[in-house]
Every structure is written in structure tokens, then in C-alpha cells.
C-alpha atoms as a PDB file:
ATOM      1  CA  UNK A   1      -7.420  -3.471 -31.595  1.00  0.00           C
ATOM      2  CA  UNK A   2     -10.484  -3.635 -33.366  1.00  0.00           C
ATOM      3  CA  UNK A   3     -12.063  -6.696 -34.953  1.00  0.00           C
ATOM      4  CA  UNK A   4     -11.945  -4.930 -38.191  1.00  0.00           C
ATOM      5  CA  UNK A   5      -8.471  -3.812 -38.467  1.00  0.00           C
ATOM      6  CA  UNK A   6      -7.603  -7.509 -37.815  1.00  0.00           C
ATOM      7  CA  UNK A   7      -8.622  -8.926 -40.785  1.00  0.00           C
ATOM      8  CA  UNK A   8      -6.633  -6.060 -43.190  1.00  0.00           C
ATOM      9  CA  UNK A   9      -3.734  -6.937 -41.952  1.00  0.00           C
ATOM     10  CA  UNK A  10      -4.388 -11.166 -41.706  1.00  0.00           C
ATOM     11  CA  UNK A  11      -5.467 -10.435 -45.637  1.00  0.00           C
ATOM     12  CA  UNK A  12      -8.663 -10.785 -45.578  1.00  0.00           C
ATOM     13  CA  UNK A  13     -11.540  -9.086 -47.136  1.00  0.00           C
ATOM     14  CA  UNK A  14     -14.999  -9.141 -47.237  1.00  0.00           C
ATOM     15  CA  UNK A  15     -17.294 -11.053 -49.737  1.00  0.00           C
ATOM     16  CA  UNK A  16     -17.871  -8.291 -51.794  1.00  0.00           C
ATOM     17  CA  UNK A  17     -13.819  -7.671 -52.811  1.00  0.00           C
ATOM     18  CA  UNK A  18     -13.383 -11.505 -53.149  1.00  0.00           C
ATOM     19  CA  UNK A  19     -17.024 -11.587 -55.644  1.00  0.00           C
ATOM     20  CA  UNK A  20     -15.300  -8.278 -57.838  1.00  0.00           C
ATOM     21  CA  UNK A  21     -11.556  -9.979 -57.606  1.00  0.00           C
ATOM     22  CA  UNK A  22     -12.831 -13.482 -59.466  1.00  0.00           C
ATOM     23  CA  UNK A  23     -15.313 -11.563 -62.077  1.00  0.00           C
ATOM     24  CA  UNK A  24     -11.741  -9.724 -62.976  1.00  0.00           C
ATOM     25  CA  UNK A  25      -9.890 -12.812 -62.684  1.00  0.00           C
ATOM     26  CA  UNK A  26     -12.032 -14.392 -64.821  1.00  0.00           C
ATOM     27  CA  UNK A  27     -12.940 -11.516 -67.344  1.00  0.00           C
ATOM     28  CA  UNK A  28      -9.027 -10.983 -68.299  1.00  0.00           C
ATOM     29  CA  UNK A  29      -7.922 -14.005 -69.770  1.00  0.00           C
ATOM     30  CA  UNK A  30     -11.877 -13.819 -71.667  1.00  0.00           C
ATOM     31  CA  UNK A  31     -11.047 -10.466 -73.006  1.00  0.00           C
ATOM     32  CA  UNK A  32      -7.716 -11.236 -74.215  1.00  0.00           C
ATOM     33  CA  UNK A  33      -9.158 -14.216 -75.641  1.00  0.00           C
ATOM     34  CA  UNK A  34     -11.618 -12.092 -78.030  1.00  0.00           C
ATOM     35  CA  UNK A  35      -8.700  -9.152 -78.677  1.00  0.00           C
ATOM     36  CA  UNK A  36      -6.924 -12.038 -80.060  1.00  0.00           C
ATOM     37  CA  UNK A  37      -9.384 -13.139 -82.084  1.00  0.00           C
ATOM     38  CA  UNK A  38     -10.866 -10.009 -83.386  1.00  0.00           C
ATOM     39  CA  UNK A  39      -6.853  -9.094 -84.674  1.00  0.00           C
ATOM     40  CA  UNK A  40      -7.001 -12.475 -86.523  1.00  0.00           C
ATOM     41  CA  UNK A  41     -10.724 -11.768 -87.924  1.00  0.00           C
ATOM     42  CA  UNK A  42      -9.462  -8.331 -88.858  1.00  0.00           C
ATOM     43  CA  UNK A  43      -6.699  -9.646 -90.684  1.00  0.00           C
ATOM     44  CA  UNK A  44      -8.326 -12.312 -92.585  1.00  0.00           C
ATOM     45  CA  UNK A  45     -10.974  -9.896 -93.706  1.00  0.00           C
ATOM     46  CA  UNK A  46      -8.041  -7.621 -94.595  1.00  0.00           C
ATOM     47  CA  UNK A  47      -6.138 -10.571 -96.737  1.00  0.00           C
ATOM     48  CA  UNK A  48      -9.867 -11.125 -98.354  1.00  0.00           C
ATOM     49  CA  UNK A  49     -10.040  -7.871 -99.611  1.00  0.00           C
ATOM     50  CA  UNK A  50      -6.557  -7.275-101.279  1.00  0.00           C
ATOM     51  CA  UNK A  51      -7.013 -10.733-102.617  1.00  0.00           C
ATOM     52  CA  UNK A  52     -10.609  -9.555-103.987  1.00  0.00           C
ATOM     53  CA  UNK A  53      -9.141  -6.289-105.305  1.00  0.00           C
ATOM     54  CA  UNK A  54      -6.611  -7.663-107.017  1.00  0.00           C
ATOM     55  CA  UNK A  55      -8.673 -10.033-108.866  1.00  0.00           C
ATOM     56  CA  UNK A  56     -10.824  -6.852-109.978  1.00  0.00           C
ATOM     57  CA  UNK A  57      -7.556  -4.936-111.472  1.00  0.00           C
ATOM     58  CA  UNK A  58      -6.451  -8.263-113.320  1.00  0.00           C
ATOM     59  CA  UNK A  59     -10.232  -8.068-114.559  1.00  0.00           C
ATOM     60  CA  UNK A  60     -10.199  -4.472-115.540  1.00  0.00           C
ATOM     61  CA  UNK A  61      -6.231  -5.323-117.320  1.00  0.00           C
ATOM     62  CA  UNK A  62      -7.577  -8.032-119.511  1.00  0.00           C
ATOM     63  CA  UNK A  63     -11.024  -6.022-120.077  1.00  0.00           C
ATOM     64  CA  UNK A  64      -8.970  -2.971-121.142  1.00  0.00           C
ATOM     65  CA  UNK A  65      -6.458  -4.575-123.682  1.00  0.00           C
ATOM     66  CA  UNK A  66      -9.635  -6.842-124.964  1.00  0.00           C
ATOM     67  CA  UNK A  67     -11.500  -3.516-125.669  1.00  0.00           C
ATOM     68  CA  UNK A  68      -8.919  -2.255-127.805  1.00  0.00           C
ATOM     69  CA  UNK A  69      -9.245  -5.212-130.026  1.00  0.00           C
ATOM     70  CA  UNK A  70      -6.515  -6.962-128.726  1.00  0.00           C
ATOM     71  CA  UNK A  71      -7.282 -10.478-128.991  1.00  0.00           C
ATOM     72  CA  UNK A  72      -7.103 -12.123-125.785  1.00  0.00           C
ATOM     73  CA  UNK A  73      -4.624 -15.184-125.522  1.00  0.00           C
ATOM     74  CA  UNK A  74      -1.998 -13.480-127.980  1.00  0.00           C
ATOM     75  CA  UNK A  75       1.154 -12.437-127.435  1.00  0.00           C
ATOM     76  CA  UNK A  76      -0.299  -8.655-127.794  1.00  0.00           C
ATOM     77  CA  UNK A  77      -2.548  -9.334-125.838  1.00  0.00           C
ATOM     78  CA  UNK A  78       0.415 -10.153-122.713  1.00  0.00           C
ATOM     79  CA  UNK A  79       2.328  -7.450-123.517  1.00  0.00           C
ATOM     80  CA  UNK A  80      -0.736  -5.675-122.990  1.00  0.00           C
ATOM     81  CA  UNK A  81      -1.711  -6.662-119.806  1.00  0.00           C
ATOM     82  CA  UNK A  82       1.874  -6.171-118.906  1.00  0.00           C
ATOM     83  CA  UNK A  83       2.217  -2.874-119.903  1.00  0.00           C
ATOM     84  CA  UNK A  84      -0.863  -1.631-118.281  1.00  0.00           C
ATOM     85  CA  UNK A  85       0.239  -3.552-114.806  1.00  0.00           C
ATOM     86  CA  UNK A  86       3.497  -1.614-114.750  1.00  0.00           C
ATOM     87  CA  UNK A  87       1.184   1.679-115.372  1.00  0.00           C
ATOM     88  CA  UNK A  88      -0.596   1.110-112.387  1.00  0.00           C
ATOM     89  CA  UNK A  89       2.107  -0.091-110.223  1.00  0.00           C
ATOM     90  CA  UNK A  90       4.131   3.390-111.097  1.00  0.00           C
ATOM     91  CA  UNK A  91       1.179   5.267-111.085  1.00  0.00           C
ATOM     92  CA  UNK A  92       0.610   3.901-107.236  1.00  0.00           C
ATOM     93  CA  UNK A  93       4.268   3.864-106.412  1.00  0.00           C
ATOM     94  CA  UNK A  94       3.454   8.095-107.054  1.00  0.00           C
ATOM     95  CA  UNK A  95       0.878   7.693-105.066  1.00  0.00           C
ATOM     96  CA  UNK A  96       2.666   6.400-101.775  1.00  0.00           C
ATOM     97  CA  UNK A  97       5.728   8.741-102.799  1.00  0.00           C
ATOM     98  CA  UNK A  98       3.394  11.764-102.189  1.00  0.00           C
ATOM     99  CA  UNK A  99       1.917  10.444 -99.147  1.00  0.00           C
ATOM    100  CA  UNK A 100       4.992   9.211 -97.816  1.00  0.00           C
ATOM    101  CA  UNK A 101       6.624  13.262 -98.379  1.00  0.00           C
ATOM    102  CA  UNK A 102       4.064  14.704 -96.556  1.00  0.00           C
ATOM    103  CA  UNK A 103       4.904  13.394 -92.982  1.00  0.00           C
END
């Protein structure tokens, strides 16, 4: 029996294997590490820009009514808004109807 085929079957391997084994051991938990956070930046940026884009419709609502001379603060001027938030929500609800049809 040769030196060499002793030590694959005592388990043991040269210093090369061992070196690559701990640079995976120690990569893997690093990697899930910044998967994990990268999913949580994603979704924060994500929440950010709903949040942001729903600020701009409610903008563009009150702008809209307040352009027809609606004054804003009155009851009109609620209904208004309201009116024009159902619109879009319908007019997205379409939207996601279509899409959904197609697959």
C-alpha cells in the first residue's frame, strides 16, 4: 500500500483541499448574509416607491379637482377627489384584468 492511498482513506487531504474547504466554509454563511440583505434593501426601496407614487396621484387628485375651480377644503372639493380616486382605481383594476387574461 502506498503512502498516498493511506491518507484517502484515514481522511485526510492535502493543504490545498483543506485552504479551498475553509474559503467555502467561510464564504457561505457571508453570501447568505448579503442575499439577505439585498431582499430587505430591495424591499424597502420597493415600499419607498409605492409610498412616493402614491403621494404623486393624491397630488395630481387634489391638483385636478383644484383646476376645475373646485375650491379646495369644500365638500366639492372631497367628492372630487373621491370620485377621481375610484376612476383610477377601476381604470387600474382594467388594467390588471387584461393582464391577468392573457396568461
Amino acid at each position: 500500500m502506498y503512502p498516498s492511498e493511506r491518507r484517502d482513506e484515514d481522511g485526510e487531504h492535502g493543504p490545498i483541499y483543506m485552504a479551498i474547504e475553509r474559503a467555502l466554509w467561510a464564504l457561505g454563511p457571508a453570501l447568505l448574509l448579503f442575499m439577505v440583505l439585498g431582499q430587505l434593501s430591495t424591499q424597502a426601496s420597493r415600499q419607498q416607491a409605492d409610498a412616493d407614487l402614491a403621494m404623486k396621484i393624491a397630488s395630481e387628485n387634489l391638483a385636478f379637482c383644484s383646476n376645475w375651480g373646485i375650491p379646495a377644503g369644500s365638500a366639492e372639493h372631497a367628492s372630487c377627489v373621491l370620485d377621481l380616486t375610484g376612476i383610477r382605481a377601476r381604470a387600474e383594476q382594467r388594467v390588471r384584468d387584461e393582464v391577468a387574461s392573457r396568461f
